[in-house]
N, C-alpha and C. Protein backbone atom coordinates (compact mmCIF):
# COMPACT_ATOMS: atom_id res chain seq x y z
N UNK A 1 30.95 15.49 -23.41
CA UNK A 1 29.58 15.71 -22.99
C UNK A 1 28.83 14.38 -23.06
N UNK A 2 28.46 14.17 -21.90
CA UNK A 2 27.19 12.73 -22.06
C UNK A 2 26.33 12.59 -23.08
N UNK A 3 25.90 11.62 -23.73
CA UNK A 3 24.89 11.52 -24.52
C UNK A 3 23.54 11.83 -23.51
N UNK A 4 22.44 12.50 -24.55
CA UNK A 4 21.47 13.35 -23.62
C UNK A 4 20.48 12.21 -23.30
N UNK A 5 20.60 11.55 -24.45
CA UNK A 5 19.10 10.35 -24.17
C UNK A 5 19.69 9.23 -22.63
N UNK A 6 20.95 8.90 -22.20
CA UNK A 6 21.06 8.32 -21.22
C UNK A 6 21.34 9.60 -20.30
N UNK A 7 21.57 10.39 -20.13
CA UNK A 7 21.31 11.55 -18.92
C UNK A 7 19.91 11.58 -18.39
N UNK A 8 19.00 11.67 -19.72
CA UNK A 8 17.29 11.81 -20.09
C UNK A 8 17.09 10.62 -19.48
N UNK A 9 17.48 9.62 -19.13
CA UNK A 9 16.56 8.34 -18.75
C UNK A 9 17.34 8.20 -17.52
N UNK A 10 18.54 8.80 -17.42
CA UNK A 10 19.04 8.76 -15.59
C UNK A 10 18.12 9.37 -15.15
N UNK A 11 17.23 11.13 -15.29
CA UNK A 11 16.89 11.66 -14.66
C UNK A 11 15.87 11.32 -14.35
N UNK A 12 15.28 10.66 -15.27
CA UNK A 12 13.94 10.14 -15.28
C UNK A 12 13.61 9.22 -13.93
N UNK A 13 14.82 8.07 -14.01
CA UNK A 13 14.95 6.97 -13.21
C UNK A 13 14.93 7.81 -11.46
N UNK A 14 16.17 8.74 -11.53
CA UNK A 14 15.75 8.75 -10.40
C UNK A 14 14.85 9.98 -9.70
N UNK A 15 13.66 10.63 -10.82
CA UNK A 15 12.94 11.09 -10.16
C UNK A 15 11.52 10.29 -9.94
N UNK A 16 11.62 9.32 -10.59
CA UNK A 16 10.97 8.01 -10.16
C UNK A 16 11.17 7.28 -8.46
N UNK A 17 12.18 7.14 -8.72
CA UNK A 17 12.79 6.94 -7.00
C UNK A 17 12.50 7.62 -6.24
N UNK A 18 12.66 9.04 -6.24
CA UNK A 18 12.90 9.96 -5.59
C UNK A 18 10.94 10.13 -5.24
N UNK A 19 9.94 9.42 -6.22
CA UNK A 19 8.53 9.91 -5.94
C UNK A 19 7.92 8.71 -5.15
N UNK A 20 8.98 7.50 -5.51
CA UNK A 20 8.32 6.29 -4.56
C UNK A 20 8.50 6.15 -3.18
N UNK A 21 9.54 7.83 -2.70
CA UNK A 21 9.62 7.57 -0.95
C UNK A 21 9.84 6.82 -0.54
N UNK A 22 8.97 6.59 0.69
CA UNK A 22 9.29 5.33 1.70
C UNK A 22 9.13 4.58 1.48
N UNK A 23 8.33 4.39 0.09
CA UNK A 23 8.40 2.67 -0.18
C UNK A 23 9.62 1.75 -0.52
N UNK A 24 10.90 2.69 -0.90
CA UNK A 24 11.76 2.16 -1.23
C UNK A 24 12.97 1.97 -0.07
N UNK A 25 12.50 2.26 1.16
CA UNK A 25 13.35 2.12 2.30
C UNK A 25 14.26 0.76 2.22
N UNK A 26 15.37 0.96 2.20
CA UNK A 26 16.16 0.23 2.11
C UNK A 26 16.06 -1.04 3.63
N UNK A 27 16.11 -2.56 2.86
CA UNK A 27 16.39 -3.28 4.25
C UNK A 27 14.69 -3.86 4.61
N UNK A 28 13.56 -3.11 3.56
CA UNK A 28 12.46 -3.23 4.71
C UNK A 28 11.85 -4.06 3.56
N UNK A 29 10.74 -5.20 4.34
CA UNK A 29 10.17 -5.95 3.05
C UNK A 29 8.97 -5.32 2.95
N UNK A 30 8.33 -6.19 1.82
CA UNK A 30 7.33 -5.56 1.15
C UNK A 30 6.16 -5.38 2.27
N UNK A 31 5.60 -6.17 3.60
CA UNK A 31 5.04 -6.29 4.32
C UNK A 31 5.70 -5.05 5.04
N UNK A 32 6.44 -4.89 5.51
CA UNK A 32 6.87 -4.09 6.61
C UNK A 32 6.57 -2.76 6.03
N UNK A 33 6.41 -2.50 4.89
CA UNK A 33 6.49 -0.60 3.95
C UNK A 33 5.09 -0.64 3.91
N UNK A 34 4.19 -1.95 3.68
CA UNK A 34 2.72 -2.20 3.60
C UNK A 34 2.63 -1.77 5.15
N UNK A 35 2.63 -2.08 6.33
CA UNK A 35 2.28 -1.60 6.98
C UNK A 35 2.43 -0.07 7.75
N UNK A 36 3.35 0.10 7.34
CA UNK A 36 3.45 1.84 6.97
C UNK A 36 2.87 2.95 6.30
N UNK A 37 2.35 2.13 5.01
CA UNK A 37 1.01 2.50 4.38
C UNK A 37 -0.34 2.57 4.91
N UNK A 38 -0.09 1.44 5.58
CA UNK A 38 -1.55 1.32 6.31
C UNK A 38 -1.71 2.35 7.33
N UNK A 39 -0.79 2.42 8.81
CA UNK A 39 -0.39 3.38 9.90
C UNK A 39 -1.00 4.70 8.70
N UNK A 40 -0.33 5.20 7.86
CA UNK A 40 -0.88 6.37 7.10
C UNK A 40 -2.02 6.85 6.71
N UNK A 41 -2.66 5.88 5.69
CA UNK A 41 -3.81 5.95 5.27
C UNK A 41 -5.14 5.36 6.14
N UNK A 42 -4.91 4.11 6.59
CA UNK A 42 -5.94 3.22 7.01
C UNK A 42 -6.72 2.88 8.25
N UNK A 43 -5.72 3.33 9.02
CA UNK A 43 -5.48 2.98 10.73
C UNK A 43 -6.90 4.06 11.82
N UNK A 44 -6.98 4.96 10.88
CA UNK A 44 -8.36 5.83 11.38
C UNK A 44 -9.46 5.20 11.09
N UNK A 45 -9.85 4.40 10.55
CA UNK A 45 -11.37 3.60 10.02
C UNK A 45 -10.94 2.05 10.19
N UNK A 46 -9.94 1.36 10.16
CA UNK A 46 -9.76 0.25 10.21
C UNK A 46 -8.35 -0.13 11.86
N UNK A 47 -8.73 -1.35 12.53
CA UNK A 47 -7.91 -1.76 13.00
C UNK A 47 -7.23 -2.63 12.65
N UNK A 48 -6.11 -1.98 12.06
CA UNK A 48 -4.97 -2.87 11.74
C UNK A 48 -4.05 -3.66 12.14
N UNK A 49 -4.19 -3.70 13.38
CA UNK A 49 -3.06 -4.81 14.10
C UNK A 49 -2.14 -4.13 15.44
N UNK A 50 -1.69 -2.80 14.33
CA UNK A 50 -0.89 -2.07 15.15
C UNK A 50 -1.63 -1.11 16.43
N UNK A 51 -2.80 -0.66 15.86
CA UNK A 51 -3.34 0.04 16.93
C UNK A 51 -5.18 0.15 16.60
N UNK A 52 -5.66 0.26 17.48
CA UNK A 52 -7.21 0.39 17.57
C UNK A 52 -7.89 1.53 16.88
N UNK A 53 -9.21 1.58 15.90
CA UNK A 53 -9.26 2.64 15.48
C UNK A 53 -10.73 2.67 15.47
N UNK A 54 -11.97 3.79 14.92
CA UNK A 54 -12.75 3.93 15.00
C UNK A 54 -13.84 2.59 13.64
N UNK A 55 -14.61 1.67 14.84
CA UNK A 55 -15.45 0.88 13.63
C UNK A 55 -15.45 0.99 12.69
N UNK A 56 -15.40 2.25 11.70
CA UNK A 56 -15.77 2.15 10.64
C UNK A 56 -16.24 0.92 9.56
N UNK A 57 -15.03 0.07 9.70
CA UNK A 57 -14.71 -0.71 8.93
C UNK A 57 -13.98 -1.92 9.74
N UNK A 58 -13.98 -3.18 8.84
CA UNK A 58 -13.86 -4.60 9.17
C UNK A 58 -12.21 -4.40 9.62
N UNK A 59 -11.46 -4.79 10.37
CA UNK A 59 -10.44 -5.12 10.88
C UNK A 59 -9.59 -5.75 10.06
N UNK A 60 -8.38 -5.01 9.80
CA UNK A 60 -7.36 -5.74 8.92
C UNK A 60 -7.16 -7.14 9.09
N UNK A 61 -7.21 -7.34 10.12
CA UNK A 61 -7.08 -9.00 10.49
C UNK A 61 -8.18 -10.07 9.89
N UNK A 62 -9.53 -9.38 10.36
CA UNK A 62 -10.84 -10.39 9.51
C UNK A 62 -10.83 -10.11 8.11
N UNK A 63 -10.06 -9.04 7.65
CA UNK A 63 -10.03 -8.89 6.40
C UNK A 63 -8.97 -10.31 5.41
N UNK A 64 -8.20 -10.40 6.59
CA UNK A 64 -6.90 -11.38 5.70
C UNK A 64 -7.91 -13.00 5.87
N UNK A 65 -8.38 -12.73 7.30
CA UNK A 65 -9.21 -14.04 7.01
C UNK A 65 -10.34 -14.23 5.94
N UNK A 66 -10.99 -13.78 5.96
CA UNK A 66 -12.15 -13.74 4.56
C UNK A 66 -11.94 -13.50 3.36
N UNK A 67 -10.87 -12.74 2.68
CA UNK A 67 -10.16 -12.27 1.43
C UNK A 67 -9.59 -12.41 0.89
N UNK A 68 -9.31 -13.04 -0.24
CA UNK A 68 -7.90 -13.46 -1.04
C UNK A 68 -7.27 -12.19 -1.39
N UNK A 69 -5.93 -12.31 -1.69
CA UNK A 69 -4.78 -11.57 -1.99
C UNK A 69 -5.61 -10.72 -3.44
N UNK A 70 -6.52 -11.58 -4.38
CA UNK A 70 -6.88 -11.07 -5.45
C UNK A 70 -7.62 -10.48 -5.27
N UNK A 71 -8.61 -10.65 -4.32
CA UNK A 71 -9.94 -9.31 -4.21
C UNK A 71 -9.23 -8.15 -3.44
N UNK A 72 -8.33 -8.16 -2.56
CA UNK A 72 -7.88 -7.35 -1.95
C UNK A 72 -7.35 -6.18 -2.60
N UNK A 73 -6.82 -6.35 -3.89
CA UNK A 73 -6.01 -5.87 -4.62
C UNK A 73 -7.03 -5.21 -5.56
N UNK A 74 -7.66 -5.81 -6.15
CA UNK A 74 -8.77 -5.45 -6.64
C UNK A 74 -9.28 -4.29 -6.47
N UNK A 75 -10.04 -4.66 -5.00
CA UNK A 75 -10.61 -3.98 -4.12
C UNK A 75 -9.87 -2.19 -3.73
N UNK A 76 -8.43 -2.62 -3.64
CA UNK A 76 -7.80 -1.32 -3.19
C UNK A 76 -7.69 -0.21 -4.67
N UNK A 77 -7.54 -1.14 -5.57
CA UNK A 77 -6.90 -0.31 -6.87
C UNK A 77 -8.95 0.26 -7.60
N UNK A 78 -9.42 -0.12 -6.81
CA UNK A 78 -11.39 0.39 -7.54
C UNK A 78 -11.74 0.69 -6.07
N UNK A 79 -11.48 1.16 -4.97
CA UNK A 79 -12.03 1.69 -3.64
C UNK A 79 -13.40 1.93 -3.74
N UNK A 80 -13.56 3.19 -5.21
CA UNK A 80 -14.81 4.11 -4.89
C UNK A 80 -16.12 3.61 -5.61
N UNK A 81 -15.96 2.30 -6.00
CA UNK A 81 -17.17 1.23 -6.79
C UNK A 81 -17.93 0.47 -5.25
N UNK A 82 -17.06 0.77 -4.46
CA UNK A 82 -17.22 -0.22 -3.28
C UNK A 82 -17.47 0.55 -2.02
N UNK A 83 -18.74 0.72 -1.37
CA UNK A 83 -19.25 0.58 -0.60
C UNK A 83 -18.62 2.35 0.11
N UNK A 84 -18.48 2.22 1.54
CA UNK A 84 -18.15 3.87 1.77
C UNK A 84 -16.77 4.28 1.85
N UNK A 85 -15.68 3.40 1.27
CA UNK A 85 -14.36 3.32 1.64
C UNK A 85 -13.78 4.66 0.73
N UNK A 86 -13.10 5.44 1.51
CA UNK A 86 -12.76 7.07 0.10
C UNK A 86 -11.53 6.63 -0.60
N UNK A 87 -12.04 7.47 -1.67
CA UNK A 87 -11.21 7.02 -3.37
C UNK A 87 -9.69 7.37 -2.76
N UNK A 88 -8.75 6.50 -2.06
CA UNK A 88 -7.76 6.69 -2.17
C UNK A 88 -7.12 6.37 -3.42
N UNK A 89 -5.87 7.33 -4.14
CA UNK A 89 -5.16 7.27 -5.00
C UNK A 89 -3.66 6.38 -4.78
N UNK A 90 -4.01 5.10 -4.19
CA UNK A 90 -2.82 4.26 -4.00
C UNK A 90 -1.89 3.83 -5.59
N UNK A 91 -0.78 3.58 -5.14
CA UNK A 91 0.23 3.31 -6.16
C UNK A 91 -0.12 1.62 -6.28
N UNK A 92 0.23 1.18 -7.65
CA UNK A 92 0.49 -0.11 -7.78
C UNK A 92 1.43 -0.77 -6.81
N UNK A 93 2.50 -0.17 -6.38
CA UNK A 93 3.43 -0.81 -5.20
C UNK A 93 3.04 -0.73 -3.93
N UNK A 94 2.36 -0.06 -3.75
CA UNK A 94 1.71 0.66 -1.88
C UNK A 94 0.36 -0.79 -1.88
N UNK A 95 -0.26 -0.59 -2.86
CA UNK A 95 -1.82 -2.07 -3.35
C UNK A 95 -0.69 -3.41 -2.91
N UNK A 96 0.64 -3.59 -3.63
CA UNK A 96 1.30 -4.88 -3.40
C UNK A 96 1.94 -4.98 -2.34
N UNK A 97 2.48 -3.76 -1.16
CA UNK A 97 2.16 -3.76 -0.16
C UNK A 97 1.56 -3.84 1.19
N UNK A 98 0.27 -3.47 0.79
CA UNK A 98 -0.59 -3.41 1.82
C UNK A 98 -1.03 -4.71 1.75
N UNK A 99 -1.16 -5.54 0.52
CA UNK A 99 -2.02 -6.84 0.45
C UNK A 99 -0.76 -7.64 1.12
N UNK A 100 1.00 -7.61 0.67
CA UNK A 100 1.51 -8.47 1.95
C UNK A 100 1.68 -7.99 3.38
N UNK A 101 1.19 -7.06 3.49
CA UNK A 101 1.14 -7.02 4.88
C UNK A 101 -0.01 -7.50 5.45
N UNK A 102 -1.39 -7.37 5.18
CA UNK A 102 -2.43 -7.93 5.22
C UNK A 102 -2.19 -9.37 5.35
N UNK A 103 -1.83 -10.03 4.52
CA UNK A 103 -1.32 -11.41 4.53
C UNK A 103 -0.86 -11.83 5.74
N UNK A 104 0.26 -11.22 6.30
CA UNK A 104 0.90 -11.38 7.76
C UNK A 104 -0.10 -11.30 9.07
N UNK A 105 -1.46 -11.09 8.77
CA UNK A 105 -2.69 -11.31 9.76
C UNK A 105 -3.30 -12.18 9.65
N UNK A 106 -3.07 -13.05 8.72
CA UNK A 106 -3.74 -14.31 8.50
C UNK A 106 -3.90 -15.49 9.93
N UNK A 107 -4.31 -16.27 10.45
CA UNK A 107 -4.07 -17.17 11.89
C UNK A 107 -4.92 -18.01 11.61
């Protein structure tokens, strides 16, 4: 019989995996799952690059120009301190996502 405490921390591990989804798509970088995040959440109030969306909000692109990587991050992980943007419940990895994909709009 397995010892229970490493069974207990296999299961753990991979229902961890199993909750990070698509972020863990094999093959894809951190930019490329960031913008998948974005298409999801963002792409209705912001234009992100990939497709046109309603004003709401500043354009992923003027965003990479005006913003460091640190306010961005900031910014995503405290949404509802800031202005009319809704309290999304982003993951620490989806925030380090979206900010390198953001990055990739920089010019």
């Amino acid at each position: 019989m397995p010892n229970s405490r490493i069974l207990s921390g296999t299961l753990v591990a991979a229902g961890l995996a199993l909750a990070a989804g698509p972020a863990l798509a094999e093959g894809e970088t951190p930019a490329e799952r960031g913008r998948e995040v974005v298409a999801q959440w963002c792409s209705d109030c912001h234009a992100t690059g990939d497709r046109r969306a309603a004003d709401v909000g500043p354009t992923f692109a003027d965003i990479a120009r005006r913003r460091s990587p640190d306010y961005i991050e900031g910014f995503l992980a405290n949404p509802h301190v800031r202005g009319t943007m809704p309290p999304f419940d982003l993951s620490r990895v989806h925030i380090e996502e979206i900010v390198a994909y953001i990055e990739t709009l920089k010019k």
